[in-house]
N, C-alpha and C. Protein backbone atom coordinates (compact mmCIF):
# COMPACT_ATOMS: atom_id res chain seq x y z
N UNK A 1 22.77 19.71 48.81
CA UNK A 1 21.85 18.93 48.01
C UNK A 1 21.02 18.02 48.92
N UNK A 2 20.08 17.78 48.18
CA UNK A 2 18.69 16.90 49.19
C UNK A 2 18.61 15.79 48.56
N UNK A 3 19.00 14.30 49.51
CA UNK A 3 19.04 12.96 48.87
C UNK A 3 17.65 12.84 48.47
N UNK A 4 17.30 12.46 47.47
CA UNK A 4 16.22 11.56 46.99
C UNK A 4 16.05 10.55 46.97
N UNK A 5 14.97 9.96 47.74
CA UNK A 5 14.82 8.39 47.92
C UNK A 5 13.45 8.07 47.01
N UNK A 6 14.42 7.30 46.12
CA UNK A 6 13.33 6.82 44.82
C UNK A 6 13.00 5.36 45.24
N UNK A 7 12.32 4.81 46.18
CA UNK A 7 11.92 3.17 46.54
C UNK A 7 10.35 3.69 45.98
N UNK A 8 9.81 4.87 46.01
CA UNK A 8 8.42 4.69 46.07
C UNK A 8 7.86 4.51 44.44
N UNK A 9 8.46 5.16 43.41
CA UNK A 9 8.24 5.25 42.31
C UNK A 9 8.58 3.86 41.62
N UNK A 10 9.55 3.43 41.98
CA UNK A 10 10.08 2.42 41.88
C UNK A 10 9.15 0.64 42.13
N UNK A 11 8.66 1.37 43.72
CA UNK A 11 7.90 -0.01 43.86
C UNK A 11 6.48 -0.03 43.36
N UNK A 12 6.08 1.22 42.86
CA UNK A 12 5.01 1.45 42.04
C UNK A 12 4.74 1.50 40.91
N UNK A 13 6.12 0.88 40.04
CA UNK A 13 5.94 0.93 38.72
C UNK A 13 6.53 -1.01 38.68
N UNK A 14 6.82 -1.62 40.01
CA UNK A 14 6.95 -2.83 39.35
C UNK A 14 5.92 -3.44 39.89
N UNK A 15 5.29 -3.09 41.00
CA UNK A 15 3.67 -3.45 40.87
C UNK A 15 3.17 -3.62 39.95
N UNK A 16 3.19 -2.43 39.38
CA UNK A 16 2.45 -2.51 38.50
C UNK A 16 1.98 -3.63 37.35
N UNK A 17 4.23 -4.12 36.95
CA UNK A 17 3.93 -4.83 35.84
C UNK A 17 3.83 -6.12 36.54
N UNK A 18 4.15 -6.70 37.61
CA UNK A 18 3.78 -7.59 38.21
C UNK A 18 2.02 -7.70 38.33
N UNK A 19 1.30 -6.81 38.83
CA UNK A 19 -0.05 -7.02 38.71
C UNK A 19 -0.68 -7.50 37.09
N UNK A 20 0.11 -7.54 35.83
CA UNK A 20 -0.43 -7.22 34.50
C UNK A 20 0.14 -8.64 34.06
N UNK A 21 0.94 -9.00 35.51
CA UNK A 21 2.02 -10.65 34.81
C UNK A 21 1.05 -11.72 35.82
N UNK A 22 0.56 -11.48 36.63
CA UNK A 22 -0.27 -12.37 37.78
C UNK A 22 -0.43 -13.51 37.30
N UNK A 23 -1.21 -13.66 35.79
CA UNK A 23 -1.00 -15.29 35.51
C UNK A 23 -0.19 -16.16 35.10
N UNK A 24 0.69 -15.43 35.26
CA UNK A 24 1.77 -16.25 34.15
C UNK A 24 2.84 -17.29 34.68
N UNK A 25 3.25 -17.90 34.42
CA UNK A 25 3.80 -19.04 34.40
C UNK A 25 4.88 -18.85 34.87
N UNK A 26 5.07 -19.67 36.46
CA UNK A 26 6.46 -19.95 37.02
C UNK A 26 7.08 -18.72 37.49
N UNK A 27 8.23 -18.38 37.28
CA UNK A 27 9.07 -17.11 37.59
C UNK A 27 8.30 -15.40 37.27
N UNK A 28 7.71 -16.06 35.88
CA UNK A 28 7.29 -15.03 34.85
C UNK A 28 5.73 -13.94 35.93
N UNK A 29 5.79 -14.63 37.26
CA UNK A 29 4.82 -13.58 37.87
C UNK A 29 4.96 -13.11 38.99
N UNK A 30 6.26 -13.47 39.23
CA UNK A 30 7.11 -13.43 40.98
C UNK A 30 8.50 -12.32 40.52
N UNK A 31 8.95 -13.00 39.66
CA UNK A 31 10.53 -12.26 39.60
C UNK A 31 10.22 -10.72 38.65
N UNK A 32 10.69 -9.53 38.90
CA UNK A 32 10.53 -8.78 38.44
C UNK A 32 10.96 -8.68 36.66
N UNK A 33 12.22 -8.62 36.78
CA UNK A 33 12.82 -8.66 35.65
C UNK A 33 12.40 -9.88 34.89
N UNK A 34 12.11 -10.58 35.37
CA UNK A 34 11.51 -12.44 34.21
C UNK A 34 10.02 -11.61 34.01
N UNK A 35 9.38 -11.01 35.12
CA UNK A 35 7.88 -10.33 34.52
C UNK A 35 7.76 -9.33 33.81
N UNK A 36 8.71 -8.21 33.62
CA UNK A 36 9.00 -7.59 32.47
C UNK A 36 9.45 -7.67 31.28
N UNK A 37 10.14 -9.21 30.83
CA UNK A 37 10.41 -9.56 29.44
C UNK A 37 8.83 -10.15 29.06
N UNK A 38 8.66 -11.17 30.22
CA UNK A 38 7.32 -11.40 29.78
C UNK A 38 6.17 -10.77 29.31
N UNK A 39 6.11 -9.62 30.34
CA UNK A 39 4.79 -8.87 29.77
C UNK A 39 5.58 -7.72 28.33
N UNK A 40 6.43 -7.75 28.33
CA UNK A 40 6.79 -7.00 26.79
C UNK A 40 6.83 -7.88 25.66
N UNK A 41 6.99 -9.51 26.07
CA UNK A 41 6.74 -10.30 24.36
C UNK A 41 5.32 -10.23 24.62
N UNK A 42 4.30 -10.47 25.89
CA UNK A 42 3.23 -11.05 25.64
C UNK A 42 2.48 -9.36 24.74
N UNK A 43 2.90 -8.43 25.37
CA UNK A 43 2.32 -6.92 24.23
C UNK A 43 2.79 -7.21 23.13
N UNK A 44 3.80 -7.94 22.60
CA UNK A 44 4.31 -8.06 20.92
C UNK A 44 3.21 -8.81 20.47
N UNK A 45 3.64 -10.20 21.30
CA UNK A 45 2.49 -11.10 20.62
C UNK A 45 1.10 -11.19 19.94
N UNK A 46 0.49 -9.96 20.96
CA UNK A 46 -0.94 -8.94 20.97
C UNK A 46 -0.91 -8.77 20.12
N UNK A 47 0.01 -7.86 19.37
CA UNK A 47 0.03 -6.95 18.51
C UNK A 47 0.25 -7.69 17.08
N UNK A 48 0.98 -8.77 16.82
CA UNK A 48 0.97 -9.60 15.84
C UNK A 48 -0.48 -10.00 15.58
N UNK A 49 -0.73 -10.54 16.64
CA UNK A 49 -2.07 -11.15 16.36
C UNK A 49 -3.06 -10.59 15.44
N UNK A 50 -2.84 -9.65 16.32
CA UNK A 50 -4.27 -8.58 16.23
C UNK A 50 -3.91 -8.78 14.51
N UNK A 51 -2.82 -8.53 14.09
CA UNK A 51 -2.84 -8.19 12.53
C UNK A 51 -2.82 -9.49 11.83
N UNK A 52 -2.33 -10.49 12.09
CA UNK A 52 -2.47 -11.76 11.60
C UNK A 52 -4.06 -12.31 11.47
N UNK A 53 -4.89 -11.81 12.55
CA UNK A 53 -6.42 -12.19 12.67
C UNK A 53 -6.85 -11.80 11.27
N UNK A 54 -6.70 -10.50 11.02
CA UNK A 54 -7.37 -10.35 9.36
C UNK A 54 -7.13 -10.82 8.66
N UNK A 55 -5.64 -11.15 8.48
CA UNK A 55 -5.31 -12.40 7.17
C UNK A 55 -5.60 -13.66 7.33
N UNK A 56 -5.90 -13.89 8.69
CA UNK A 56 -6.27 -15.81 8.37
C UNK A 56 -8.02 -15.74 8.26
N UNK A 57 -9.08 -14.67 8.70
CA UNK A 57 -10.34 -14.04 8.07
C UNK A 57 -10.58 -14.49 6.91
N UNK A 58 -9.31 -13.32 6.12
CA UNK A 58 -9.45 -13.34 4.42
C UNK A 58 -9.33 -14.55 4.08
N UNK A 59 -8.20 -15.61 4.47
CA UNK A 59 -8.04 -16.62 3.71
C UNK A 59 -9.13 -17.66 4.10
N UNK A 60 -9.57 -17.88 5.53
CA UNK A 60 -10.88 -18.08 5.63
C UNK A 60 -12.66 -18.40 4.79
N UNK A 61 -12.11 -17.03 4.58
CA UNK A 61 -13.61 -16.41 3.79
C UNK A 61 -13.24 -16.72 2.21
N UNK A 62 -11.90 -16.51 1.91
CA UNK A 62 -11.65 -17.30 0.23
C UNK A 62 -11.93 -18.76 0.16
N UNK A 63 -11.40 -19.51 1.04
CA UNK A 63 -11.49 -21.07 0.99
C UNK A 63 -13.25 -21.08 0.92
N UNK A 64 -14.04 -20.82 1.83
CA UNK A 64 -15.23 -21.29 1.78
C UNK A 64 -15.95 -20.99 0.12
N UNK A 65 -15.53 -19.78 -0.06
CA UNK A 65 -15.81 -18.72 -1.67
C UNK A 65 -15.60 -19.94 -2.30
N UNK A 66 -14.68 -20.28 -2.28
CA UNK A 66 -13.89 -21.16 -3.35
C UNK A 66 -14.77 -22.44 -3.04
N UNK A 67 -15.06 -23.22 -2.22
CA UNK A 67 -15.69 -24.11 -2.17
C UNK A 67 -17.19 -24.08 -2.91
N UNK A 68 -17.62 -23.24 -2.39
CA UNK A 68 -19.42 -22.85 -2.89
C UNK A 68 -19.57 -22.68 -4.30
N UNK A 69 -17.94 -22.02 -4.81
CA UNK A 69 -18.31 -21.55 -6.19
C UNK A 69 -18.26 -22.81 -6.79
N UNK A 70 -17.25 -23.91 -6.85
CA UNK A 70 -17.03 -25.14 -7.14
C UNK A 70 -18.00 -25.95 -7.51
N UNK A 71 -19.24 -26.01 -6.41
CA UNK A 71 -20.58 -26.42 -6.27
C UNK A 71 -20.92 -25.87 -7.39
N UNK A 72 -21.21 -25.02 -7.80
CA UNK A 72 -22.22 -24.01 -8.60
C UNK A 72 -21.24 -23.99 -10.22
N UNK A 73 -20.09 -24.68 -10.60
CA UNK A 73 -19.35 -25.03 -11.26
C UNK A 73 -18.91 -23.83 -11.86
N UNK A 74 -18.14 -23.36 -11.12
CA UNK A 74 -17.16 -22.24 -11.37
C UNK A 74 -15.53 -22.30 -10.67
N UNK A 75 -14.81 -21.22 -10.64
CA UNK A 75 -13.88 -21.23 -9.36
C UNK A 75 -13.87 -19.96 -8.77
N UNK A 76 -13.69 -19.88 -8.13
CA UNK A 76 -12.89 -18.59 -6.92
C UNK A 76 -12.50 -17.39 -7.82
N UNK A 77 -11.74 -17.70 -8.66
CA UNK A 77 -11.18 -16.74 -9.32
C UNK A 77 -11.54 -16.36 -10.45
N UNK A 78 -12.44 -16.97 -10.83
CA UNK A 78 -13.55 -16.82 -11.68
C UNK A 78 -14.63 -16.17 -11.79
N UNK A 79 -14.92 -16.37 -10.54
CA UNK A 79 -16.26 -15.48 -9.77
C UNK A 79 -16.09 -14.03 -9.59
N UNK A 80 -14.87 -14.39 -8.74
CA UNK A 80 -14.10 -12.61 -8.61
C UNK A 80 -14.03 -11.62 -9.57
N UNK A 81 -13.66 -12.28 -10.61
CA UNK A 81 -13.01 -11.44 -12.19
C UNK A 81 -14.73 -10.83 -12.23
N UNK A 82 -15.54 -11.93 -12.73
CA UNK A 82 -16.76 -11.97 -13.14
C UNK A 82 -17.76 -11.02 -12.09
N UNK A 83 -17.51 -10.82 -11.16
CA UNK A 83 -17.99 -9.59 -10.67
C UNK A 83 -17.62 -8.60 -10.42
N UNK A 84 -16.33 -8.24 -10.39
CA UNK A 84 -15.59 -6.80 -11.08
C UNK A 84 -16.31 -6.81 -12.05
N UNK A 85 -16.21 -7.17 -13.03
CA UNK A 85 -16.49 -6.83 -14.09
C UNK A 85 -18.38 -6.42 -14.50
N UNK A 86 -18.57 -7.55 -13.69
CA UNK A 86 -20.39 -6.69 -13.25
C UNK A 86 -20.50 -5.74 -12.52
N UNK A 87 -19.57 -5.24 -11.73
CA UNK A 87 -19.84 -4.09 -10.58
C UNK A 87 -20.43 -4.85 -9.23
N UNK A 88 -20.43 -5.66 -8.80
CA UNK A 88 -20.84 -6.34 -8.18
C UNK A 88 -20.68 -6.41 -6.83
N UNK A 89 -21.01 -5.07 -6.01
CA UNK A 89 -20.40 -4.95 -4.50
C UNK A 89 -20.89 -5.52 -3.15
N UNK A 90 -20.34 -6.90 -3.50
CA UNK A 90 -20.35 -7.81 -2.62
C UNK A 90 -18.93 -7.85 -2.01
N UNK A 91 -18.66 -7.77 -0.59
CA UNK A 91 -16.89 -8.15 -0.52
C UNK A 91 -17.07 -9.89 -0.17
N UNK A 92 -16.05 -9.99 0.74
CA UNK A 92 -15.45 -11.68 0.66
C UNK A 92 -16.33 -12.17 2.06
N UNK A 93 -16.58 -11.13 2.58
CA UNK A 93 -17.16 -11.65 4.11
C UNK A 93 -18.52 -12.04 3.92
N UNK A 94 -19.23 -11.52 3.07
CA UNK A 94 -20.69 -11.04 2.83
C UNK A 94 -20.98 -12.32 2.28
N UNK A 95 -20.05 -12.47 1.08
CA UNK A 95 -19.91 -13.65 -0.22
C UNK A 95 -19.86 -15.28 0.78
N UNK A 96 -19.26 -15.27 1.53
CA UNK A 96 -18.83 -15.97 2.31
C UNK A 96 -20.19 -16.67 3.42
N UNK A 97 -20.76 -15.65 3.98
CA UNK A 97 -21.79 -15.60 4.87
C UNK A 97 -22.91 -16.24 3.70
N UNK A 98 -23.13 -15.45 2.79
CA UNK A 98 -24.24 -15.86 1.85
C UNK A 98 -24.13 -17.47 1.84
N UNK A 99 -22.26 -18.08 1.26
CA UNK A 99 -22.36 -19.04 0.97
C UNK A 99 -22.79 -20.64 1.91
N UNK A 100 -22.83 -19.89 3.41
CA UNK A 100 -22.50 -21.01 4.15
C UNK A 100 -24.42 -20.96 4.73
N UNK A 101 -24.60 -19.44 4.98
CA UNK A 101 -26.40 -19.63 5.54
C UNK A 101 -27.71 -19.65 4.37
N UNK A 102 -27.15 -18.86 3.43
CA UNK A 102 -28.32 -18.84 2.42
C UNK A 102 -27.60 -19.66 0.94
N UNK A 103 -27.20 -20.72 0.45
CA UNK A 103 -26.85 -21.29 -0.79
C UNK A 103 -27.72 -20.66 -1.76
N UNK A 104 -28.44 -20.65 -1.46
CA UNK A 104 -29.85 -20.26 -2.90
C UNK A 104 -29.05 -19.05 -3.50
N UNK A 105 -29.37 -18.53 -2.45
CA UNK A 105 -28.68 -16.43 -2.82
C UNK A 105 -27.70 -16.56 -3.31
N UNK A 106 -26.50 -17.36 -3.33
CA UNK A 106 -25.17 -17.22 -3.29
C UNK A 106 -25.07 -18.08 -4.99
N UNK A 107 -26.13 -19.14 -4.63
CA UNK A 107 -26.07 -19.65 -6.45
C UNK A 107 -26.81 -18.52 -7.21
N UNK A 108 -27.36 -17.91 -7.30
CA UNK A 108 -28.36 -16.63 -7.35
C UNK A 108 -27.31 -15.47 -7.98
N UNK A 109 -26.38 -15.59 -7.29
CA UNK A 109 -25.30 -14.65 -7.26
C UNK A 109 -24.21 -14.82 -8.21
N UNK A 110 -23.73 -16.13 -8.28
CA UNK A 110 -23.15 -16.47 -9.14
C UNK A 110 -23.75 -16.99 -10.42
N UNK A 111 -24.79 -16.98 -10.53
CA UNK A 111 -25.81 -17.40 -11.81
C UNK A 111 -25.74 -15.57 -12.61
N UNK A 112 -25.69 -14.77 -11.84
CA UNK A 112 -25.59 -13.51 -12.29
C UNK A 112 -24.73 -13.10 -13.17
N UNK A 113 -23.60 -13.30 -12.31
CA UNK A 113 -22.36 -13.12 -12.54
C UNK A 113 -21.86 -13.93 -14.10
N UNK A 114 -22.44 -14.68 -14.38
CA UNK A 114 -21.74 -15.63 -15.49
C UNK A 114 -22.15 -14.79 -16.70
């Protein structure tokens, strides 16, 4: 049998995650094993995010909804019903945008809706 000397694969795959840990804090970019827990929560973390970003968006874009409609003496959930029920294909982002750059349109909109 023919020894195999695995140093090369080896020092090329903790390069690696060491190059991907470079900024990180203290141990977390020197020590191998401390830079591999690290860079595997900091990919979790990513990945939460990424999905948490749309829900704090939505709730975002409701609060302002909800504010504008208030103005225009309605509520949030009021508005909503009331344009289902018109067909009214506006989503929350659009509704939202209207309410904060154009008011006119957005009272316009909800003047419709009633």
């Amino acid at each position: 049998m023919v020894r195999v000397k695995r140093g090369l694969m080896t020092r090329k795959r903790h390069k690696k995650i060491l190059k991907a840990t470079k900024w990180y804090r203290l141990l977390n970019s020197r020590v191998f094993s401390r830079a591999k827990n690290a860079w595997m929560k900091a990919g979790l973390n990513a990945y939460i995010g990424r999905k948490r970003k749309k829900r704090d968006f939505r709730r975002l874009w409701t609060a302002r909804i909800n504010v504008s409609a208030r103005l225009n003496w309605t509520t949030y959930s009021k508005l909503i019903g009331a344009m289902y029920s018109k067909q009214v294909k506006l989503n929350r982002k659009v509704l939202s945008n209207l309410a904060i750059t154009n008011p006119t349109i957005f009272t316009n909109v909800v003047n419709f809706t009633k």
